[in-house]
C-alpha atoms as a PDB file:
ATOM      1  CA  UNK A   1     -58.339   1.689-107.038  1.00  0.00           C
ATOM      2  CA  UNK A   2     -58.427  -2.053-105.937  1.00  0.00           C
ATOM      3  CA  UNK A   3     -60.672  -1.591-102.843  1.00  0.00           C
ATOM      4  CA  UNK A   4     -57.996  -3.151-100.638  1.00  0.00           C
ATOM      5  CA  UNK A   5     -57.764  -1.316 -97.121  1.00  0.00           C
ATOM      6  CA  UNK A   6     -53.933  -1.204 -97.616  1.00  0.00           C
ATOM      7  CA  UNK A   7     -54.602   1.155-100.360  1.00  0.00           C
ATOM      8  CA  UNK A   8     -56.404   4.004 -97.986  1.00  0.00           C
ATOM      9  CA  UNK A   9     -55.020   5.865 -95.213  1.00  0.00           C
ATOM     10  CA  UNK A  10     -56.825   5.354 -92.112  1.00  0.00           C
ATOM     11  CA  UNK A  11     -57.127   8.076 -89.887  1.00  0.00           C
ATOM     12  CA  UNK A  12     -56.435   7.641 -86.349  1.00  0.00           C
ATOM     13  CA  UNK A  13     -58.781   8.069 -84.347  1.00  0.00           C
ATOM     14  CA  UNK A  14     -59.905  11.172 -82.343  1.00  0.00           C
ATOM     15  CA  UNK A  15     -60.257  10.145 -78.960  1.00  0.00           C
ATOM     16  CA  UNK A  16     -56.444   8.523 -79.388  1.00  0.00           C
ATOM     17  CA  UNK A  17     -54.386  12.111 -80.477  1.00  0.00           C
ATOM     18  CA  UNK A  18     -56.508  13.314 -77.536  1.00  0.00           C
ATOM     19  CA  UNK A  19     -55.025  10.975 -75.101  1.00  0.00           C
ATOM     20  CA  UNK A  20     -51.488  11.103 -76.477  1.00  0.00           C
ATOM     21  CA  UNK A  21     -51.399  14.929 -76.264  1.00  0.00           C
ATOM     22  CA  UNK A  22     -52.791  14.460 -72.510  1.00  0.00           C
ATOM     23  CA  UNK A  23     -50.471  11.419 -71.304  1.00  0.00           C
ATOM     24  CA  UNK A  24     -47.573  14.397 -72.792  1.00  0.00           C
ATOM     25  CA  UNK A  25     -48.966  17.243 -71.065  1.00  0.00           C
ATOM     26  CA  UNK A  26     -49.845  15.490 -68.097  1.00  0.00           C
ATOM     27  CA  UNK A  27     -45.637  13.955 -68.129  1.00  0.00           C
ATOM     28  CA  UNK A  28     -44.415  17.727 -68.930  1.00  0.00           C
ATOM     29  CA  UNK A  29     -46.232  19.413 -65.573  1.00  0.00           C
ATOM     30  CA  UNK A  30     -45.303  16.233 -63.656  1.00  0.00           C
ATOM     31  CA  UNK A  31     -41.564  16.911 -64.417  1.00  0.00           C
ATOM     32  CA  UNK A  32     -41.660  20.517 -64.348  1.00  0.00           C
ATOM     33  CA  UNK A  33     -43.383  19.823 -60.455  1.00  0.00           C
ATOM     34  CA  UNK A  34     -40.629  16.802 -59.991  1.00  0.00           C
ATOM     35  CA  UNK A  35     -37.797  19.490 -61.183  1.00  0.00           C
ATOM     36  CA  UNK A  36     -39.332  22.593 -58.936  1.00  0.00           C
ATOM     37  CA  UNK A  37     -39.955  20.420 -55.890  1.00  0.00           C
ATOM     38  CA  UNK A  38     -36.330  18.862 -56.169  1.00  0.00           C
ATOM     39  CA  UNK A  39     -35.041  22.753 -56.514  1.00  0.00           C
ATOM     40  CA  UNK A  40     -36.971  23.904 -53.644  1.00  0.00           C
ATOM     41  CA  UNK A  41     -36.628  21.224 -50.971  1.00  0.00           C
ATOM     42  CA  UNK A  42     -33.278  19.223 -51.692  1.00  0.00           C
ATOM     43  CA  UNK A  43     -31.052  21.570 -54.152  1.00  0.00           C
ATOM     44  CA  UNK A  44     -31.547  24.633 -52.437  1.00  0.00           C
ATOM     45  CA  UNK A  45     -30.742  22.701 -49.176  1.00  0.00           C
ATOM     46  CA  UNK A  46     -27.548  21.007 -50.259  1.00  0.00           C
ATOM     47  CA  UNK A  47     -24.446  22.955 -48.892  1.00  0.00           C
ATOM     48  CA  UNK A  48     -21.513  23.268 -50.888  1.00  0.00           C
ATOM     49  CA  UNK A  49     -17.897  23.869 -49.072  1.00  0.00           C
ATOM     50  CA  UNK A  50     -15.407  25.088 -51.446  1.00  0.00           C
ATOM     51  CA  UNK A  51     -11.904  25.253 -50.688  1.00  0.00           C
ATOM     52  CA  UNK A  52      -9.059  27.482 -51.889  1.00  0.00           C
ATOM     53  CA  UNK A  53      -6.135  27.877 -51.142  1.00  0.00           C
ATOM     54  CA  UNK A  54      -5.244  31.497 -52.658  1.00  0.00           C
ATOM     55  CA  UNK A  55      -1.229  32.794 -52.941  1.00  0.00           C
ATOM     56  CA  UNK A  56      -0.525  35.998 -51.779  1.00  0.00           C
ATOM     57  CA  UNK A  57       2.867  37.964 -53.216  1.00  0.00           C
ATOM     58  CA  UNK A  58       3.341  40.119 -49.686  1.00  0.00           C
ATOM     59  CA  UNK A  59       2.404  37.133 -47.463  1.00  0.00           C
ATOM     60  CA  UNK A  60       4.021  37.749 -44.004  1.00  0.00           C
ATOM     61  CA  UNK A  61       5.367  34.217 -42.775  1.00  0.00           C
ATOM     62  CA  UNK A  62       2.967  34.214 -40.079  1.00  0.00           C
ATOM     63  CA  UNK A  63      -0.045  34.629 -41.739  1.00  0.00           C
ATOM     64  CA  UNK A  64       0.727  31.327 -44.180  1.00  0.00           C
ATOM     65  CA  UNK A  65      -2.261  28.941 -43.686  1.00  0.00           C
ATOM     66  CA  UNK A  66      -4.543  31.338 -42.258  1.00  0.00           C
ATOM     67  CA  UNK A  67      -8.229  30.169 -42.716  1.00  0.00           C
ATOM     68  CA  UNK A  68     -10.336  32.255 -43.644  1.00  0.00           C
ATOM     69  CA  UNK A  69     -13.984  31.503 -44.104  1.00  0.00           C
ATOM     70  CA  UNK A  70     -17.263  33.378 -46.570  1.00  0.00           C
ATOM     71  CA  UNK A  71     -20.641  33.400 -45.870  1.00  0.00           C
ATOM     72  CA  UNK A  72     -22.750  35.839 -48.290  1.00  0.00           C
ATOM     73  CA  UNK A  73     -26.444  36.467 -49.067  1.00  0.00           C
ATOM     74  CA  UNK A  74     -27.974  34.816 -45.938  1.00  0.00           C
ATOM     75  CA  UNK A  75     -31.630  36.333 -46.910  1.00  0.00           C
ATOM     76  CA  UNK A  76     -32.652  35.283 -43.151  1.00  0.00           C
ATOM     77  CA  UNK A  77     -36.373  33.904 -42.980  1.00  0.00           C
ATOM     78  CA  UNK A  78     -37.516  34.564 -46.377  1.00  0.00           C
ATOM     79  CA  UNK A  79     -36.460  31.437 -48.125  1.00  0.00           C
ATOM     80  CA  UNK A  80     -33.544  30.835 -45.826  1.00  0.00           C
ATOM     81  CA  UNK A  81     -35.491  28.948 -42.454  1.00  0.00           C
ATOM     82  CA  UNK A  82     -33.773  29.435 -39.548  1.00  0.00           C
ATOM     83  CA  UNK A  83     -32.835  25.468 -38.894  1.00  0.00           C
ATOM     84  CA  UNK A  84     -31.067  25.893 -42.321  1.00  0.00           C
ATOM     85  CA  UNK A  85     -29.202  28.962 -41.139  1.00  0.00           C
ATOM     86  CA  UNK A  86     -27.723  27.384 -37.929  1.00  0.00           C
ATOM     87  CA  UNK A  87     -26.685  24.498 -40.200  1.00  0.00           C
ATOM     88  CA  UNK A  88     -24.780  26.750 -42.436  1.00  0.00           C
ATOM     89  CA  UNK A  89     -23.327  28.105 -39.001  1.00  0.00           C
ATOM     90  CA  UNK A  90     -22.606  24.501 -37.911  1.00  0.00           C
ATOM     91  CA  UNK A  91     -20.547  23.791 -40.979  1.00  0.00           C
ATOM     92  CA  UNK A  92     -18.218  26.951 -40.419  1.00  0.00           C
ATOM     93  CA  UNK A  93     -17.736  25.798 -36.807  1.00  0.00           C
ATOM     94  CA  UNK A  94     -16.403  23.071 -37.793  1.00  0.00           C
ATOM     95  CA  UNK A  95     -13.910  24.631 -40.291  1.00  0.00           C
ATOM     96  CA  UNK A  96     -12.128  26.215 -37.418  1.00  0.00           C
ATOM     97  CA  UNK A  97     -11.268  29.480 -39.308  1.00  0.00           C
ATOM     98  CA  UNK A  98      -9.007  32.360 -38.134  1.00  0.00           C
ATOM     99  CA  UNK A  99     -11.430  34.692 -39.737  1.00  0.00           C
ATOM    100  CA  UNK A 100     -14.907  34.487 -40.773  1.00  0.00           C
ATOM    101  CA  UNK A 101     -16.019  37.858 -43.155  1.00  0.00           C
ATOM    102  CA  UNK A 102     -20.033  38.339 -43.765  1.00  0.00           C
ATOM    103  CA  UNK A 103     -20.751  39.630 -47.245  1.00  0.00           C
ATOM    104  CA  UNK A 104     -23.962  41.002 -47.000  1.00  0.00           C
ATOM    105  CA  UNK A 105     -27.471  40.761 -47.512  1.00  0.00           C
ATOM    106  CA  UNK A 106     -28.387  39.385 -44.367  1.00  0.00           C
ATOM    107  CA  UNK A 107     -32.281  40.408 -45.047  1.00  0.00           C
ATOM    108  CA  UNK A 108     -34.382  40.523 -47.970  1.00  0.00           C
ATOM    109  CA  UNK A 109     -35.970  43.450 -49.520  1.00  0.00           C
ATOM    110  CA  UNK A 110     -40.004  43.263 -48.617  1.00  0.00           C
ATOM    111  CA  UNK A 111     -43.343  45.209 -47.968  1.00  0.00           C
ATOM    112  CA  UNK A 112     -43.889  44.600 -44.968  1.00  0.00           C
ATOM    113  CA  UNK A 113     -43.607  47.048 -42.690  1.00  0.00           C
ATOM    114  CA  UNK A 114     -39.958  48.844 -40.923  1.00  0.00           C
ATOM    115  CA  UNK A 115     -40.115  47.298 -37.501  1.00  0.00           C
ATOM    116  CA  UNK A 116     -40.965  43.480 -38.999  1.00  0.00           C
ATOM    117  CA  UNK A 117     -38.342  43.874 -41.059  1.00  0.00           C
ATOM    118  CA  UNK A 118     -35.576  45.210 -37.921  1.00  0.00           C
ATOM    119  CA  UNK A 119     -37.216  42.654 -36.229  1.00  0.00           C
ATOM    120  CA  UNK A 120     -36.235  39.991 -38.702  1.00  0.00           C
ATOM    121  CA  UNK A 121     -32.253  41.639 -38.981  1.00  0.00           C
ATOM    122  CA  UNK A 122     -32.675  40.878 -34.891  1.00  0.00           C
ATOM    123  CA  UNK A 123     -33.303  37.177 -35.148  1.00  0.00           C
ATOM    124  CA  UNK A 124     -30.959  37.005 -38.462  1.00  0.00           C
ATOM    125  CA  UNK A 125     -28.043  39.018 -35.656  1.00  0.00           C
ATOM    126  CA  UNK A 126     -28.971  36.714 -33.110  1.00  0.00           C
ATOM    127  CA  UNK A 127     -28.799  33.199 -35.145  1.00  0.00           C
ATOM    128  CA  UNK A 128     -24.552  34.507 -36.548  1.00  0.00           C
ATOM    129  CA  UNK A 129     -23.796  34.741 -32.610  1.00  0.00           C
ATOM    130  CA  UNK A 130     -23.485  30.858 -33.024  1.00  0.00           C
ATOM    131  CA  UNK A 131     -20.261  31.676 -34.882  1.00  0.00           C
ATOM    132  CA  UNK A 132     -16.974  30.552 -32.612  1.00  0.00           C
ATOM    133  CA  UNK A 133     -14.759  32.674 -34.437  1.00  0.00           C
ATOM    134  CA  UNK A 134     -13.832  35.396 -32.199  1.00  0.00           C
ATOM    135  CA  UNK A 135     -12.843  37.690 -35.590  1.00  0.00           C
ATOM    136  CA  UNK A 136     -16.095  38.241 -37.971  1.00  0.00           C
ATOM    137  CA  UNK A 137     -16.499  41.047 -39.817  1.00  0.00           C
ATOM    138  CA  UNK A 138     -19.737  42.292 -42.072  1.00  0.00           C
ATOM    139  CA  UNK A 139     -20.076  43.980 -44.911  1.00  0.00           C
ATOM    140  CA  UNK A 140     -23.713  45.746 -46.435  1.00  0.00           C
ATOM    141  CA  UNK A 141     -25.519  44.398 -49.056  1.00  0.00           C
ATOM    142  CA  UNK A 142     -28.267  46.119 -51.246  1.00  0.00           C
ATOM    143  CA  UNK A 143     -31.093  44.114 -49.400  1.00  0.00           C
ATOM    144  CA  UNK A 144     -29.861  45.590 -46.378  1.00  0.00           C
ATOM    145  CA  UNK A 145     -30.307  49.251 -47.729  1.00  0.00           C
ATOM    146  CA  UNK A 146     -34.241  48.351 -46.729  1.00  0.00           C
ATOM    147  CA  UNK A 147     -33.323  49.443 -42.897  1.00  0.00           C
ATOM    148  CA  UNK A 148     -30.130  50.952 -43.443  1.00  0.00           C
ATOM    149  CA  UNK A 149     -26.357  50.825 -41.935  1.00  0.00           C
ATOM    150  CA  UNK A 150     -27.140  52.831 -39.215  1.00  0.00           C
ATOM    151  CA  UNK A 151     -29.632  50.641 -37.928  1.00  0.00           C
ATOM    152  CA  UNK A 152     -27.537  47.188 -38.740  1.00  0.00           C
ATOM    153  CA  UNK A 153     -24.167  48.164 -37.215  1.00  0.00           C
ATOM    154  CA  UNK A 154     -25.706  48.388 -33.845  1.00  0.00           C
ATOM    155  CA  UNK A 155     -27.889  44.856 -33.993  1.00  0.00           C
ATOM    156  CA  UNK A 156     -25.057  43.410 -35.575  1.00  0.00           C
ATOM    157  CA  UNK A 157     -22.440  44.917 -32.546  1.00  0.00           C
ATOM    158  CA  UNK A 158     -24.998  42.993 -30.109  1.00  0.00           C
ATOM    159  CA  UNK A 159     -23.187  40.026 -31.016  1.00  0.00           C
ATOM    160  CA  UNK A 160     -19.853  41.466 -31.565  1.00  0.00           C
ATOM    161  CA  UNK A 161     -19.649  41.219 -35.430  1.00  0.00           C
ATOM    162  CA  UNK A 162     -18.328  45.241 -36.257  1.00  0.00           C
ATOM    163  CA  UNK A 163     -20.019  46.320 -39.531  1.00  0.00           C
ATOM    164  CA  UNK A 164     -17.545  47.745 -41.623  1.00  0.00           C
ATOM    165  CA  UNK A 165     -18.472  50.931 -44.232  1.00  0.00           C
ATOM    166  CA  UNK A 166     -15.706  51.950 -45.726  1.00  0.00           C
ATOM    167  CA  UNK A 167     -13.805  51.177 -43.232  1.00  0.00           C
ATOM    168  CA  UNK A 168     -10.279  49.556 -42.475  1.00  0.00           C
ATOM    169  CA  UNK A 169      -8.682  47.178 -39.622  1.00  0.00           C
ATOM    170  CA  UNK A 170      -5.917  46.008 -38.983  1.00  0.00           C
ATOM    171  CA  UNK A 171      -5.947  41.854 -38.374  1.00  0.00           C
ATOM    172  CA  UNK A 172      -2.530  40.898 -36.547  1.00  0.00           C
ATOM    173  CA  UNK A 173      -0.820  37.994 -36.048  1.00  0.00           C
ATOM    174  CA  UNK A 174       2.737  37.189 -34.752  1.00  0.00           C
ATOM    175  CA  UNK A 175       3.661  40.951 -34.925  1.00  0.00           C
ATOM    176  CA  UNK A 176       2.964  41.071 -38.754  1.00  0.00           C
ATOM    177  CA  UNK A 177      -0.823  42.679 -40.466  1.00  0.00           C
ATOM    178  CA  UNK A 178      -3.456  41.928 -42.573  1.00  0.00           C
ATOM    179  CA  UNK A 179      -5.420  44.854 -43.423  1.00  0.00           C
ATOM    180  CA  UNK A 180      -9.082  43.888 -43.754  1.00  0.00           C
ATOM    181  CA  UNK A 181     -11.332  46.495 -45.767  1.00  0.00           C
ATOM    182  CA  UNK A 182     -14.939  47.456 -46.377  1.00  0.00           C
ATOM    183  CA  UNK A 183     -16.560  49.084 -49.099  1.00  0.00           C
ATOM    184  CA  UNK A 184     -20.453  50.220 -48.502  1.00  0.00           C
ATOM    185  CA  UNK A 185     -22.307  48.677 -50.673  1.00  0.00           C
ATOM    186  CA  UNK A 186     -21.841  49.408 -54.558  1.00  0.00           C
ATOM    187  CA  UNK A 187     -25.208  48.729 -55.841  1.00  0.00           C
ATOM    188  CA  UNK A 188     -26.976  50.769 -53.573  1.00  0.00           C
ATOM    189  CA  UNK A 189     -24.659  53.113 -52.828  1.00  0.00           C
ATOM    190  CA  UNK A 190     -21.471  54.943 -53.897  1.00  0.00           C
ATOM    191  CA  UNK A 191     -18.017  53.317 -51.753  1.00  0.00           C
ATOM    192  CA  UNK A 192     -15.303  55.710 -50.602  1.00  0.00           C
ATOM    193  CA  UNK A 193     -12.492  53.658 -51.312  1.00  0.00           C
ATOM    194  CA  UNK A 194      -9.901  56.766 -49.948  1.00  0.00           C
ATOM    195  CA  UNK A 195     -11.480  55.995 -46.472  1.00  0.00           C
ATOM    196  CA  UNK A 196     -11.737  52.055 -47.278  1.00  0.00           C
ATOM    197  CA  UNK A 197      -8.365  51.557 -48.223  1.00  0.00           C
ATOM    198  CA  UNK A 198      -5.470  52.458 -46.491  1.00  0.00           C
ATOM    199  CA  UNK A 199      -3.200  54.699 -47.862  1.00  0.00           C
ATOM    200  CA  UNK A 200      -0.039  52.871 -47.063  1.00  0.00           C
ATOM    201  CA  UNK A 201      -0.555  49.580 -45.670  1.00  0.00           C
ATOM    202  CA  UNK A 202       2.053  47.498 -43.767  1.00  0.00           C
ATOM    203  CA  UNK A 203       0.348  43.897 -45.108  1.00  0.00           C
ATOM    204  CA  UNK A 204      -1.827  42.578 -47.634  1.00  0.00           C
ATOM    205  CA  UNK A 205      -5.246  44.247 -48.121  1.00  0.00           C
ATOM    206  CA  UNK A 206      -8.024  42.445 -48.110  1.00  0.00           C
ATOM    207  CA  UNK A 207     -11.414  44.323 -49.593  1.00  0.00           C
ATOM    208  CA  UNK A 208     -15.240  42.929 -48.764  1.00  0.00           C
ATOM    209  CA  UNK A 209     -17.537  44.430 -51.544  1.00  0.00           C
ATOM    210  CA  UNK A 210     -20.944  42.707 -51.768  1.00  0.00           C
ATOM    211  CA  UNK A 211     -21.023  43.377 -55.557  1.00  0.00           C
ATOM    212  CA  UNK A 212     -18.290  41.918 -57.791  1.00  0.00           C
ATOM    213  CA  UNK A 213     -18.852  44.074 -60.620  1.00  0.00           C
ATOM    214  CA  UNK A 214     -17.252  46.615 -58.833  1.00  0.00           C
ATOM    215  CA  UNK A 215     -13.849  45.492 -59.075  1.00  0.00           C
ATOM    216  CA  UNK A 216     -13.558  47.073 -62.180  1.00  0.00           C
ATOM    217  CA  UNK A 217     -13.787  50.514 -60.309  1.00  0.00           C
ATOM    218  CA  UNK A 218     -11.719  48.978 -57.166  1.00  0.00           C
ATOM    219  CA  UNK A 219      -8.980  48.750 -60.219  1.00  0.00           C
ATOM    220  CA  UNK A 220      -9.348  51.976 -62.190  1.00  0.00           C
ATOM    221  CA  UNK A 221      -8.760  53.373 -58.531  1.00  0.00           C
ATOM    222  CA  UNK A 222      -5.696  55.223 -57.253  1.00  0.00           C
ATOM    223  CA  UNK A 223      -6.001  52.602 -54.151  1.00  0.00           C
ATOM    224  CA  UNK A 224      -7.507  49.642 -55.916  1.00  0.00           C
ATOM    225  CA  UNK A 225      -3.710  48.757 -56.930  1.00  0.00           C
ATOM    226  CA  UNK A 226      -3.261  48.291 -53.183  1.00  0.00           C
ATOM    227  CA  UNK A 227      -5.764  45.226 -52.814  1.00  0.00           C
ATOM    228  CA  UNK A 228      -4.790  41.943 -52.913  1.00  0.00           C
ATOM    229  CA  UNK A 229      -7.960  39.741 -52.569  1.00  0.00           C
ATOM    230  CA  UNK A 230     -11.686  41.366 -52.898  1.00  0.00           C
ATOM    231  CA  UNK A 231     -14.618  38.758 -51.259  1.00  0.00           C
ATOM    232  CA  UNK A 232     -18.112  39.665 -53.145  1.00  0.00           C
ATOM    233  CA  UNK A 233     -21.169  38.093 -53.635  1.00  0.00           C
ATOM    234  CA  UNK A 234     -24.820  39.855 -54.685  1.00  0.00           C
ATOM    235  CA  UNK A 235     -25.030  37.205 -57.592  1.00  0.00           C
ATOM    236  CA  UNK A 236     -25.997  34.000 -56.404  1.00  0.00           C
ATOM    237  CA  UNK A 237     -23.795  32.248 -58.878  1.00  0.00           C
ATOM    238  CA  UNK A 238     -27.276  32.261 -60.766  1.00  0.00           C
ATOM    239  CA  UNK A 239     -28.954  30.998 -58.343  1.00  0.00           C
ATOM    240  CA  UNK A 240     -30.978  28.422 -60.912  1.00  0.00           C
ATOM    241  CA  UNK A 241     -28.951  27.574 -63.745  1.00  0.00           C
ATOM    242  CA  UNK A 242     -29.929  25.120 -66.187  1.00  0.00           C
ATOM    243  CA  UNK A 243     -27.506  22.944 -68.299  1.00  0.00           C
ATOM    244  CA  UNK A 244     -25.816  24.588 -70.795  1.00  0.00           C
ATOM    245  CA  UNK A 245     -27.430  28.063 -70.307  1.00  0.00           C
ATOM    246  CA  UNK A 246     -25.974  31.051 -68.897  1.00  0.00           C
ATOM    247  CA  UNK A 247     -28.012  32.018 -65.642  1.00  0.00           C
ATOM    248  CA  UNK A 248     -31.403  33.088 -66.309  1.00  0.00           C
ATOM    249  CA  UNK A 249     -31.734  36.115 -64.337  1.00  0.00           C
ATOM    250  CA  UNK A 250     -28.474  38.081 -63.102  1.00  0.00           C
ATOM    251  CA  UNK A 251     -28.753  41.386 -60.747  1.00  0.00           C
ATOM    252  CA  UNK A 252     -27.484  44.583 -61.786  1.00  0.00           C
ATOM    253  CA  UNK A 253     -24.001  44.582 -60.526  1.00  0.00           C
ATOM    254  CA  UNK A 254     -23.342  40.790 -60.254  1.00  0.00           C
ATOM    255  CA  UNK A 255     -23.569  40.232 -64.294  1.00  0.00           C
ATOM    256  CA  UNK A 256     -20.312  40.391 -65.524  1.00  0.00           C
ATOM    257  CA  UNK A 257     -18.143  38.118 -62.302  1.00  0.00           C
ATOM    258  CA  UNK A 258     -20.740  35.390 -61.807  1.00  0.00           C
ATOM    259  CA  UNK A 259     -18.919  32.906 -59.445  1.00  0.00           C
ATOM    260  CA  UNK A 260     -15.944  31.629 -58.574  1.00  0.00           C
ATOM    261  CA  UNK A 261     -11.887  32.974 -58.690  1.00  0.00           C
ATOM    262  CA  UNK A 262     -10.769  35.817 -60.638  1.00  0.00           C
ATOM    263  CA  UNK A 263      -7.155  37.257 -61.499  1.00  0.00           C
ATOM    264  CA  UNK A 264      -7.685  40.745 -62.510  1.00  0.00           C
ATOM    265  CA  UNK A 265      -3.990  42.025 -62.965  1.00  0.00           C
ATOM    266  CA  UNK A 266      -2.399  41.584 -59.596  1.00  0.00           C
ATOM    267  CA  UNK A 267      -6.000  41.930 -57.386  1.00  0.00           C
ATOM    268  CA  UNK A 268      -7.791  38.483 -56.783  1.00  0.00           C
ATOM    269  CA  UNK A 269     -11.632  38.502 -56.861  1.00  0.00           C
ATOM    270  CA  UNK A 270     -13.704  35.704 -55.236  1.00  0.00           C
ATOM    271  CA  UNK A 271     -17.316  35.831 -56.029  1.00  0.00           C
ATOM    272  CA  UNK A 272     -19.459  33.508 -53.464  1.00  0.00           C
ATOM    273  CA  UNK A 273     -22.434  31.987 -54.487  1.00  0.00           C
ATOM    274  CA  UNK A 274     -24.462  33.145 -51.738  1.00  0.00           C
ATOM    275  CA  UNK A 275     -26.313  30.656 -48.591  1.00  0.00           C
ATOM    276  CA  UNK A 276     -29.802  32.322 -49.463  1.00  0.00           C
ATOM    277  CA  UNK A 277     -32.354  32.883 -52.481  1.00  0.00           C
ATOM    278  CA  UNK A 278     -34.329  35.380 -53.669  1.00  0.00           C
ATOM    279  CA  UNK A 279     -37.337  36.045 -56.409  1.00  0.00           C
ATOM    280  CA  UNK A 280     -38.022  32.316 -56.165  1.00  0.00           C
ATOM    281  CA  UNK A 281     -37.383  29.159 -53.288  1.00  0.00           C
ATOM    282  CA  UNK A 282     -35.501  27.764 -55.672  1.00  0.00           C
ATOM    283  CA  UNK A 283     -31.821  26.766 -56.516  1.00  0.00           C
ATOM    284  CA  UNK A 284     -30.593  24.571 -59.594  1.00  0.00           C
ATOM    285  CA  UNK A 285     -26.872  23.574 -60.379  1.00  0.00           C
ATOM    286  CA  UNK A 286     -25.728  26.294 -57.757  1.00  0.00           C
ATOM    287  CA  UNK A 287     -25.709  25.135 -54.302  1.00  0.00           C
ATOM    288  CA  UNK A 288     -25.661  27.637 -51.586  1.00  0.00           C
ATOM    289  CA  UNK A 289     -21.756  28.026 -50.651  1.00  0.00           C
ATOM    290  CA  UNK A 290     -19.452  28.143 -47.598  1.00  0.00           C
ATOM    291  CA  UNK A 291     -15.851  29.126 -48.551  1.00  0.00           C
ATOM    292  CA  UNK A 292     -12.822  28.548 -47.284  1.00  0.00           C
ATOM    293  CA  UNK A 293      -9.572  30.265 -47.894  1.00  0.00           C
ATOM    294  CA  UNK A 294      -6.273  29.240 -46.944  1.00  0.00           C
ATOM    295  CA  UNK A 295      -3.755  31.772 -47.403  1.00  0.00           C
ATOM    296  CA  UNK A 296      -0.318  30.876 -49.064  1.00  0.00           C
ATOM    297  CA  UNK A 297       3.082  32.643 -49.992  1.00  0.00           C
ATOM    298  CA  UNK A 298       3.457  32.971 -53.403  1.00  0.00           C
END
């Protein structure tokens, strides 16, 4: 041993490893806050208009370039304000579609009592009669199982948007059809897709189903070979999905058709990522969605 300081480790000192690990903890919660603030109040705000243009093998002539706009998942006054609502509404306006289709969940589950929650379907009813489009057409969610179809179709027939349970109509054009279907909700329920469908349509058949996982029973079905398009939604693309990572948290009967376009033998299936959140105010790398579908001959 030569004495020389050099030649002993010095230890550093206590007070210093404390700071360090606070200045780190202290920058982890600060971005964490940064990142959950940024999801809450800008991300979950930013509207995203997709366009598609989607080809259609039975296309009558007339119907090529027919608009058709998606709204899904609206979760009305929960984490979805009402300002942000008419917004959303705003941006279809402008669109100009031929057709604007609803794809449920226009509530959120909740505790609170029956009549708040009819009460909120009212103002949710009220705030879609902004839409110009003189065709709209709704679909049931699962949320919406918390009142019930019965109770929607009529608040939602106020303002002339016909609630369709497995139902068909016919959408015409220049003597020609589109026949616009929809399922009751698959999550939450179990679709009759003999009274959905059509059992010999005269034009393309177009199916609303709030949950996409249930194409895969649209196409084991004797009338699921009929369908040309199917419109879902349910998932929320994710609704906070971090990079590189498959969406945290997925419901039951959204897991398996996340977002996006689908070609599932000769039925299309467009999964919509939803206006609206739920669990959490949050959205990350999945912007609430508008859609718009032009229709094209194949």
């Amino acid at each position: 041993m030569t004495g020389n300081v050099a030649d002993h480790p010095v230890a550093e000192h206590p007070k210093k490893l404390l700071s360090r690990r606070k200045f780190l903890t202290r920058s982890s919660l600060a971005a964490a806050g940064g990142l959950a603030l940024y999801s809450a109040e800008i991300a979950r705000h930013e509207i995203s208009i997709v366009t598609r243009p989607v080809s259609i093998d039975n296309l009558p002539d007339s119907f090529h370039n027919f608009r058709i706009v998606q709204i899904s998942d609206i979760h009305y006054d929960g984490y979805s304000e009402p300002s942000f609502v008419r917004r959303v509404i705003g941006h279809v306006n402008s669109l100009a579609p031929d057709l604007v289709i609803l794809t449920g969940d226009y509530i959120s589950f909740s505790p609170l009592p029956r009549h708040i929650i009819i009460g909120t379907m009212h103002r949710c009813a009220e705030t879609l009669q902004g839409i110009h489009c003189r065709q709209r057409f709704a679909v049931m969610g699962n949320h919406d199982s918390a009142i019930g179809a019965p109770d929607i179709r009529p608040i939602l027939a106020e303002v002339d948007i016909p609630l369709l349970v497995n139902e068909h109509v016919p959408i015409e054009r220049g003597g020609d059809r589109l026949w616009l279907c929809g399922a009751h909700d698959p999550v939450t329920h179990e679709p009759d897709l003999y009274a959905t469908i059509p059992e010999k349509p005269d034009g393309p058949v177009l199916l609303m189903s709030h949950g996409p996982d249930y194409a895969d029973d649209v196409l084991a079905h004797p009338r699921g070979q009929l369908v040309d398009l199917m419109f879902s939604g349910h998932s929320h693309g994710g609704q906070v999905r971090l990079p590189f990572m498959r969406p945290l948290h997925l419901p039951s009967g959204g897991q398996k058709y996340v977002e996006g376009l689908f070609r599932l033998n000769r039925m299309q299936l467009y999964v919509n990522r939803g206006i609206g959140a739920v669990g959490v105010p949050f959205r990350l790398n999945c912007p609430p969605e508008i859609t718009l579908f032009t229709l094209q001959k194949a």
